[in-house]
C-alpha atoms as a PDB file:
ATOM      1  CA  UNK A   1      35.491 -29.418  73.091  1.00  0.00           C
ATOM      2  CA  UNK A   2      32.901 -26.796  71.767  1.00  0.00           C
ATOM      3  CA  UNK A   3      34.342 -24.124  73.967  1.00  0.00           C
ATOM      4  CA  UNK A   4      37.535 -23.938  73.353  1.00  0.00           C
ATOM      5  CA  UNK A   5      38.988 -20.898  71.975  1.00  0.00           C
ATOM      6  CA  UNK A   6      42.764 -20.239  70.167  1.00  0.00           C
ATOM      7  CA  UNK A   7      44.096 -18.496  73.009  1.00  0.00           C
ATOM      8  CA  UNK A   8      43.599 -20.713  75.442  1.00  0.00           C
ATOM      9  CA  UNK A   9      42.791 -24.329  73.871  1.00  0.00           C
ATOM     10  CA  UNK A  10      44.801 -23.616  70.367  1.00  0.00           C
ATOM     11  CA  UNK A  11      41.625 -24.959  68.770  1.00  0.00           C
ATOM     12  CA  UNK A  12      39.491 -23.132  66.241  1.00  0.00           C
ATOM     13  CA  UNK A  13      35.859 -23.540  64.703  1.00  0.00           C
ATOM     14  CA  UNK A  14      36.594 -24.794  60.844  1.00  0.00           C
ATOM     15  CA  UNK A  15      34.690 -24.664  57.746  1.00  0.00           C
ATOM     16  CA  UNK A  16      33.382 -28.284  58.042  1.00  0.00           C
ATOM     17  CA  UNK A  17      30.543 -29.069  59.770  1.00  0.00           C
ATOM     18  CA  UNK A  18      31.117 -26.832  62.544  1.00  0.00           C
ATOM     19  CA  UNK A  19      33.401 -29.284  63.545  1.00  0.00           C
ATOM     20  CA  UNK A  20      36.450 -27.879  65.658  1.00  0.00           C
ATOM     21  CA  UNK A  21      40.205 -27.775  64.132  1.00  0.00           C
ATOM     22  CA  UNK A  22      43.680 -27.200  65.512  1.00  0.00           C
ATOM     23  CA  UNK A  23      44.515 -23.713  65.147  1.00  0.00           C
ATOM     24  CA  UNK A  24      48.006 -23.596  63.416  1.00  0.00           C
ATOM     25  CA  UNK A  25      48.623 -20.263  64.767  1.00  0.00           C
ATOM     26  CA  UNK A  26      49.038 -21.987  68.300  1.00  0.00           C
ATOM     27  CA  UNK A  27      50.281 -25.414  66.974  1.00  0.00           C
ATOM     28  CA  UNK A  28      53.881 -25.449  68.410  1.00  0.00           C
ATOM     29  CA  UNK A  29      53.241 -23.834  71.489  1.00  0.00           C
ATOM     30  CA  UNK A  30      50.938 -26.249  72.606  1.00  0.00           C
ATOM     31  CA  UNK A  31      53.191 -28.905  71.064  1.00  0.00           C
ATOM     32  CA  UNK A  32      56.253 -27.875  73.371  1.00  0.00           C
ATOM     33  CA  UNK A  33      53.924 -27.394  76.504  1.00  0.00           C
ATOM     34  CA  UNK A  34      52.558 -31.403  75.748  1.00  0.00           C
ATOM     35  CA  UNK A  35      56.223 -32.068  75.908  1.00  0.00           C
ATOM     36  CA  UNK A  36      57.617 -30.043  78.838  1.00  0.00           C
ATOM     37  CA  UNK A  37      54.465 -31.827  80.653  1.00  0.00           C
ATOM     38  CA  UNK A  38      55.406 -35.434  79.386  1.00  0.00           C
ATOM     39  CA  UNK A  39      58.746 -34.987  80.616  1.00  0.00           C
ATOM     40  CA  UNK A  40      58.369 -33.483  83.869  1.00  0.00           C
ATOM     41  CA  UNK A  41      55.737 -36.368  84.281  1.00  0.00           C
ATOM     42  CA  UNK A  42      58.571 -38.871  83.210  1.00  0.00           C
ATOM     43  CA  UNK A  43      56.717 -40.475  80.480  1.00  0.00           C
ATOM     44  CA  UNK A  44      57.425 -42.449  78.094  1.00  0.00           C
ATOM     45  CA  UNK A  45      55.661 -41.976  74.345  1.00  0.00           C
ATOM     46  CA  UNK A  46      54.612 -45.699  72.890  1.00  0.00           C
ATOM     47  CA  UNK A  47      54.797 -46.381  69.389  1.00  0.00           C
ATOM     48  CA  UNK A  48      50.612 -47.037  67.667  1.00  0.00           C
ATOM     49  CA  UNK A  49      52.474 -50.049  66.141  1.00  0.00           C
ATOM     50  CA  UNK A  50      49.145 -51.484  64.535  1.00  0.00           C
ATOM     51  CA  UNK A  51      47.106 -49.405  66.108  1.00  0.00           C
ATOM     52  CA  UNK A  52      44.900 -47.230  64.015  1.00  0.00           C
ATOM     53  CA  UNK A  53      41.765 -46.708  66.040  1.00  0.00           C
ATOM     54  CA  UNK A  54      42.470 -42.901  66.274  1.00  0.00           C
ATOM     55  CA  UNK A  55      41.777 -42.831  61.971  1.00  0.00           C
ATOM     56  CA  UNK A  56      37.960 -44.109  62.354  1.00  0.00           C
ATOM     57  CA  UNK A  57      37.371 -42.135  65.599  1.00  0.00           C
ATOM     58  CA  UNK A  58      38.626 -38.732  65.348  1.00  0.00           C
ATOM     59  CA  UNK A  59      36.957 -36.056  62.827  1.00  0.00           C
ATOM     60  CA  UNK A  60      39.460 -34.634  60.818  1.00  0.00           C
ATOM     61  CA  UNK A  61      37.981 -31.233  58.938  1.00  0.00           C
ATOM     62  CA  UNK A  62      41.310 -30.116  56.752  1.00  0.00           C
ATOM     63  CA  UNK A  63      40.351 -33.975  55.498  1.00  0.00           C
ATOM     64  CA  UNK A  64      36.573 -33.364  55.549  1.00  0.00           C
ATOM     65  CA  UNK A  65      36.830 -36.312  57.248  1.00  0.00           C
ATOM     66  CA  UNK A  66      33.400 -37.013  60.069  1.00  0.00           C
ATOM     67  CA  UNK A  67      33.730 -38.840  62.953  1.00  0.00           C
ATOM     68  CA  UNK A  68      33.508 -42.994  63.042  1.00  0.00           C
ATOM     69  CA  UNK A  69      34.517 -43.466  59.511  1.00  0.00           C
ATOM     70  CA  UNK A  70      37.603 -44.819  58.392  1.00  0.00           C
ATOM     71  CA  UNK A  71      40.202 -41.996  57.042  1.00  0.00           C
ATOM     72  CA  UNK A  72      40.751 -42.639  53.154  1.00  0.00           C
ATOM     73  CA  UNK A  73      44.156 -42.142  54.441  1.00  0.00           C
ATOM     74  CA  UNK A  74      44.621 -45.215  56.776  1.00  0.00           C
ATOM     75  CA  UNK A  75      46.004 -48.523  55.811  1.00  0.00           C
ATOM     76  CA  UNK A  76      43.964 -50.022  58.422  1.00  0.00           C
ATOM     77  CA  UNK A  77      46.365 -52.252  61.077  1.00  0.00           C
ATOM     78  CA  UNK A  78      49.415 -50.355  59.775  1.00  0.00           C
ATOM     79  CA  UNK A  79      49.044 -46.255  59.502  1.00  0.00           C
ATOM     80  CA  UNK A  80      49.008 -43.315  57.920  1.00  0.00           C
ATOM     81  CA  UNK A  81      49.878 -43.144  54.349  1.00  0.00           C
ATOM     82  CA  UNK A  82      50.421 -39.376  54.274  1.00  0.00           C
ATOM     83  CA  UNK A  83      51.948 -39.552  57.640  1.00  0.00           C
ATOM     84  CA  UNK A  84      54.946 -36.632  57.142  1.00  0.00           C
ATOM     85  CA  UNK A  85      51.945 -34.968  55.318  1.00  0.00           C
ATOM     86  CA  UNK A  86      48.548 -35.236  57.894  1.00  0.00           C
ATOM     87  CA  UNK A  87      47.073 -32.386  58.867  1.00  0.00           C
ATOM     88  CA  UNK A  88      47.652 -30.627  61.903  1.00  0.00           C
ATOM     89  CA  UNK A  89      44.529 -31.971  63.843  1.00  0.00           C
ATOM     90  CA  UNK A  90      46.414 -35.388  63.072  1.00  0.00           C
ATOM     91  CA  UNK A  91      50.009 -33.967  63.883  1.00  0.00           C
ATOM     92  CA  UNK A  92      48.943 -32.609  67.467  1.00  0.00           C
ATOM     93  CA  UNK A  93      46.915 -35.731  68.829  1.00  0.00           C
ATOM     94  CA  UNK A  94      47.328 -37.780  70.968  1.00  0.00           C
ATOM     95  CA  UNK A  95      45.620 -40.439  73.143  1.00  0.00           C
ATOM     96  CA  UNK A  96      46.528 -41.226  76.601  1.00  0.00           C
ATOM     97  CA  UNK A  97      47.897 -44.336  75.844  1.00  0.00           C
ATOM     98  CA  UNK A  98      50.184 -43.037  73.097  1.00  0.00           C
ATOM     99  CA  UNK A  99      51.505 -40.497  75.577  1.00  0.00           C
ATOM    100  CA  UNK A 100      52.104 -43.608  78.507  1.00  0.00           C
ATOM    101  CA  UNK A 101      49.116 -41.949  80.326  1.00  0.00           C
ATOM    102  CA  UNK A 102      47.290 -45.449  80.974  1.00  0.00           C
ATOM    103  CA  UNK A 103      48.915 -49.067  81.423  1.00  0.00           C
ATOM    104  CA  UNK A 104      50.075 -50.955  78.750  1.00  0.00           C
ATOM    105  CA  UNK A 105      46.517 -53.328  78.580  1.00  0.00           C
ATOM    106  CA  UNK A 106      44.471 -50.119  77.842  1.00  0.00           C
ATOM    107  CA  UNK A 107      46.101 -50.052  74.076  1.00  0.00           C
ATOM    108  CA  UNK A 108      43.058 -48.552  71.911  1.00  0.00           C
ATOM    109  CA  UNK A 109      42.899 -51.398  69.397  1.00  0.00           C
ATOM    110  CA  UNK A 110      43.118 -54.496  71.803  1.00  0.00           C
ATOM    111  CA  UNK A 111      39.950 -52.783  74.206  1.00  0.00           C
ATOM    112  CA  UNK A 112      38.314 -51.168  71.531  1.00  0.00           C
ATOM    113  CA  UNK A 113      38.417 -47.334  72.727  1.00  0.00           C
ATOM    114  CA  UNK A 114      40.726 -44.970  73.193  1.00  0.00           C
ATOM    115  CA  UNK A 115      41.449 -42.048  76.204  1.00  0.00           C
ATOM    116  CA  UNK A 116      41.899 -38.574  76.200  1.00  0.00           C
ATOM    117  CA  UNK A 117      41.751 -34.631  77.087  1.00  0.00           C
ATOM    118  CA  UNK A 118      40.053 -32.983  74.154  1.00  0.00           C
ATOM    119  CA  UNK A 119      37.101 -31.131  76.597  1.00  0.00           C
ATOM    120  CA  UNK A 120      37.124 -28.140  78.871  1.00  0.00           C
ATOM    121  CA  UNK A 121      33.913 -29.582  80.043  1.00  0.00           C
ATOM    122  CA  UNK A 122      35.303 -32.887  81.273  1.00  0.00           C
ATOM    123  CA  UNK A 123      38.576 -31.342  82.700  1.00  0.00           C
ATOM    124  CA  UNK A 124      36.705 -29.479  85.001  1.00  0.00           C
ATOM    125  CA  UNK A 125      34.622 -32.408  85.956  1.00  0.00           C
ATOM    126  CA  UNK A 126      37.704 -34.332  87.079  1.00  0.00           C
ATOM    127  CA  UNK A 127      36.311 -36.751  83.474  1.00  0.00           C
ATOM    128  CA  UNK A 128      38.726 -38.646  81.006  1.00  0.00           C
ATOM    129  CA  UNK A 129      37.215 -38.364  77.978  1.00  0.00           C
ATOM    130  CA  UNK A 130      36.895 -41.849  76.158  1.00  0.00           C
ATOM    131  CA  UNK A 131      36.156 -42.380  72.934  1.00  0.00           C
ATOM    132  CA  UNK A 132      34.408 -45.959  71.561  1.00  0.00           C
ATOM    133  CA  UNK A 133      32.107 -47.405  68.737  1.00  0.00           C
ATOM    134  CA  UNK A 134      28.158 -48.384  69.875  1.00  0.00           C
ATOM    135  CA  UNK A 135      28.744 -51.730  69.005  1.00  0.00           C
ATOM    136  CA  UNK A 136      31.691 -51.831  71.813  1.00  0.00           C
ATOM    137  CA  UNK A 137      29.739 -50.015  74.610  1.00  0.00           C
ATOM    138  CA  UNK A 138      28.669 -52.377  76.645  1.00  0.00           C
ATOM    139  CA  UNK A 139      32.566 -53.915  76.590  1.00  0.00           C
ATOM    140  CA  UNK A 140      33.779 -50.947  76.918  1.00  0.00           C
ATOM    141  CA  UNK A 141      31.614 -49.819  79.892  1.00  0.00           C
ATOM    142  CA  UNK A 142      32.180 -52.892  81.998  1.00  0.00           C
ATOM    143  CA  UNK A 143      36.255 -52.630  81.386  1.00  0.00           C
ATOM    144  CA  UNK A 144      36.070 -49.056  82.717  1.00  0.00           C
ATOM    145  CA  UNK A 145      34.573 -50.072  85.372  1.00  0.00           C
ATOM    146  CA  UNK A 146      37.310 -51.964  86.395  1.00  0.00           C
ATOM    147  CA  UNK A 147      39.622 -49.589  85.476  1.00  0.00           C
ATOM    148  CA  UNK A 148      43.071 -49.239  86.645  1.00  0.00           C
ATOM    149  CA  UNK A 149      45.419 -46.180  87.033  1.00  0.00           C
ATOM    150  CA  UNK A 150      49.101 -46.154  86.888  1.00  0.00           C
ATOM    151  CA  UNK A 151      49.158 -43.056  89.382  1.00  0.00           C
ATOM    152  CA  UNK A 152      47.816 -43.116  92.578  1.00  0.00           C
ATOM    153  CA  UNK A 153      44.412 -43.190  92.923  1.00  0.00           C
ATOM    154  CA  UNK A 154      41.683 -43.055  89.966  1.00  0.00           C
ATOM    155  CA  UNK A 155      39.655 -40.806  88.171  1.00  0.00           C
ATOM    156  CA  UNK A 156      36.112 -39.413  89.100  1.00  0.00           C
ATOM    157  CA  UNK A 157      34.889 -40.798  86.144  1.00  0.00           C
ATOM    158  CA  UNK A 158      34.360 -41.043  82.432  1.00  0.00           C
ATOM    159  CA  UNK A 159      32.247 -39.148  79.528  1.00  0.00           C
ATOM    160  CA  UNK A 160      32.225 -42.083  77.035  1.00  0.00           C
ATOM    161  CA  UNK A 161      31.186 -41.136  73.328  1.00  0.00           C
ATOM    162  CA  UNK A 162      30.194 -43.727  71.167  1.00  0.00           C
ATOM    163  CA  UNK A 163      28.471 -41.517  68.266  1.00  0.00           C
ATOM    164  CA  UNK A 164      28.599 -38.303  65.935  1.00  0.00           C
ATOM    165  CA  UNK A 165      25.477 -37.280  67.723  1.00  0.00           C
ATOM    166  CA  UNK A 166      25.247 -35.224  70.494  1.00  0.00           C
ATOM    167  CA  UNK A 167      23.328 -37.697  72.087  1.00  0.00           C
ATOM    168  CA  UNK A 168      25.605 -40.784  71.373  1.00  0.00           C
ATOM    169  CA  UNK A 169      27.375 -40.337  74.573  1.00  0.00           C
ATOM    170  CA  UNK A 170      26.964 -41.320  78.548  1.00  0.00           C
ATOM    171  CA  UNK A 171      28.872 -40.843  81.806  1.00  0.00           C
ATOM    172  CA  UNK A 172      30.023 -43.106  84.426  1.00  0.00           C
ATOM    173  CA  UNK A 173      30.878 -41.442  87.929  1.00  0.00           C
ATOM    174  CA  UNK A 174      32.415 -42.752  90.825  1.00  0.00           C
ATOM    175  CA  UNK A 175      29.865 -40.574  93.306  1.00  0.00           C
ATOM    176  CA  UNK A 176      27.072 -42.066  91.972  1.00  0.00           C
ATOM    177  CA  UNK A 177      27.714 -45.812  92.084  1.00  0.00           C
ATOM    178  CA  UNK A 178      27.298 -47.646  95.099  1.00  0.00           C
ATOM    179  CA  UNK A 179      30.176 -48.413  97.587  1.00  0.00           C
ATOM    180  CA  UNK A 180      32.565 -45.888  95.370  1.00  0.00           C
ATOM    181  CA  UNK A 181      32.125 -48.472  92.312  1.00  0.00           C
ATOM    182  CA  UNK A 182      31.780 -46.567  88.747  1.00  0.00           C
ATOM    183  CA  UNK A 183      27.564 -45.785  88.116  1.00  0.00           C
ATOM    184  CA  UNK A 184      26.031 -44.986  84.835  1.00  0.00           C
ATOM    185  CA  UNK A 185      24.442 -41.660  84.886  1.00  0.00           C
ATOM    186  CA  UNK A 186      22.806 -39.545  82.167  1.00  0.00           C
ATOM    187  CA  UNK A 187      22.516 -35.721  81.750  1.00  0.00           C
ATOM    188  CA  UNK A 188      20.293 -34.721  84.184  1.00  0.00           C
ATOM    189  CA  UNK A 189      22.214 -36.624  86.935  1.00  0.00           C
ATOM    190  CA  UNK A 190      25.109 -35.346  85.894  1.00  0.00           C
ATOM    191  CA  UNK A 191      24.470 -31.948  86.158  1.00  0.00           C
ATOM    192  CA  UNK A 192      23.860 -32.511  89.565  1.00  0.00           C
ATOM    193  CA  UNK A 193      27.238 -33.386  90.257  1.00  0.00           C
ATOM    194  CA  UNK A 194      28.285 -30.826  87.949  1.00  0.00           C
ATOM    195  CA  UNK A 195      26.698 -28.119  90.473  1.00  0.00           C
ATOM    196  CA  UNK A 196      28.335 -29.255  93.091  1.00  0.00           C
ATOM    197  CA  UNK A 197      31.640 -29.322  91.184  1.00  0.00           C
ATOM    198  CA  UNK A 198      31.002 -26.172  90.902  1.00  0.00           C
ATOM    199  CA  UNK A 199      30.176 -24.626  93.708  1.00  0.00           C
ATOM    200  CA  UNK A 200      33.020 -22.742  94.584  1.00  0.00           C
ATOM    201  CA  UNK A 201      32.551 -20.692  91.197  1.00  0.00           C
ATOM    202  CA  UNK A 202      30.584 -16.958  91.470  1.00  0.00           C
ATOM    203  CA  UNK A 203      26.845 -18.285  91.113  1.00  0.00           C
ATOM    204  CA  UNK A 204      26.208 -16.113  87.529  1.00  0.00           C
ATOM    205  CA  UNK A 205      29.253 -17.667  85.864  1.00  0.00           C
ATOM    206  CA  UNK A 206      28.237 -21.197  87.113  1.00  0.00           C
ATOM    207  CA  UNK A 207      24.568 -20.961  85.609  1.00  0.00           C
ATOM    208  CA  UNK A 208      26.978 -20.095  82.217  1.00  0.00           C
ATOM    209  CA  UNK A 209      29.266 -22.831  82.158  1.00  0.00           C
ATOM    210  CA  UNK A 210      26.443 -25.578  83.335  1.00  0.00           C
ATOM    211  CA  UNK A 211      24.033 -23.708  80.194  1.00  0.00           C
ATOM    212  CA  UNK A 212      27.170 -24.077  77.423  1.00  0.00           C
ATOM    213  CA  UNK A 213      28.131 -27.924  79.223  1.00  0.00           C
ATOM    214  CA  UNK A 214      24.760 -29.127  78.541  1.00  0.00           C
ATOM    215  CA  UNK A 215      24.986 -27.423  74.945  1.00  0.00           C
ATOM    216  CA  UNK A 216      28.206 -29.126  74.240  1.00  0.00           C
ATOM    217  CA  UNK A 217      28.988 -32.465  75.994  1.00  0.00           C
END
């Protein structure tokens, strides 16, 4: 997430915490791209219902609002209470079960976490980017190992954080578990499959992106 920029991302460093924000400047452009995709993908947006998982997880800096603390905001169970009014950052996300990206069972607050594509990093990777609480790790770990697509095949693998930190977070990769299963790897290991992910990219911008990845994931 730390490297996107406005004019590619449409995300911009704010004035809290060096946290990142949505830029409003590429707002609905991005919004009617996340569209056009959903509907040449033929999907079909769920309603959160009583989901609010999204409102403890996600940072929200227009709200000063850190990470895995409950949005003054949020009737918890219910939603938003400023809901026409939320800030952008709240106005342009979206989790991959909200957009009918994963099956129905993978709703954030029945499994505890919640999927999604908010990293350049993890893109590249071939990563969905899951967010969860430490106290749901372990649960959540041992469901994504078992985890199940709606497309054809699956993905290479997960960057789970569980923590404001930088080091609150861990990776599970299908090339490093045995007999194609999901393993657990940390950093070092996975900037070994990082290199080879990127091995097709001119050797002086590859030692660039793997210095900035281990900076930012």
């Amino acid at each position: 997430m730390n490297i996107y920029d406005h004019k590619t991302y449409g995300r911009r460093k704010s004035n809290f915490k060096n946290y990142f924000e949505t830029d409003p400047n590429a707002f609905e452009e991005n919004k009617k791209k996340n569209e056009n995709f959903k509907k040449k993908m033929g999907l079909e947006t769920r309603s959160c219902g009583d989901c609010t998982l999204c409102c403890k997880l996600v940072a929200v800096p227009a709200l000063q609002k850190e990470g895995y603390e409950w949005c003054k905001h949020c009737a918890i169970g219910e939603g938003c209470k400023i809901y026409k009014d939320r800030p952008l950052d709240c106005q342009g996300f979206e989790c991959f079960w909200h957009a009918g990206l994963t099956l129905e069972e993978y709703k954030p607050n029945k499994v505890g976490f919640y999927m999604t594509a908010d990293s350049a990093n993890d893109a590249a990777m071939g990563l969905i980017k899951v967010y969860t609480e430490r106290h749901r790790l372990g649960a959540t770990i041992r469901k994504l190992k078992k985890y199940k697509s709606p497309f054809n095949g699956s993905p290479k693998g997960f960057h789970i954080k569980f923590g404001n930190r930088k080091e609150d977070s861990c990776f599970l990769h299908v090339d490093y578990g045995e007999n194609g299963e999901y393993g657990f790897m940390d950093w070092d290991q996975m900037r070994k499959e990082a290199e080879k992910e990127m091995a097709a990219i001119p050797e002086h911008l590859r030692e660039k992106f793997i210095e900035l990845a281990e900076k930012t994931w």
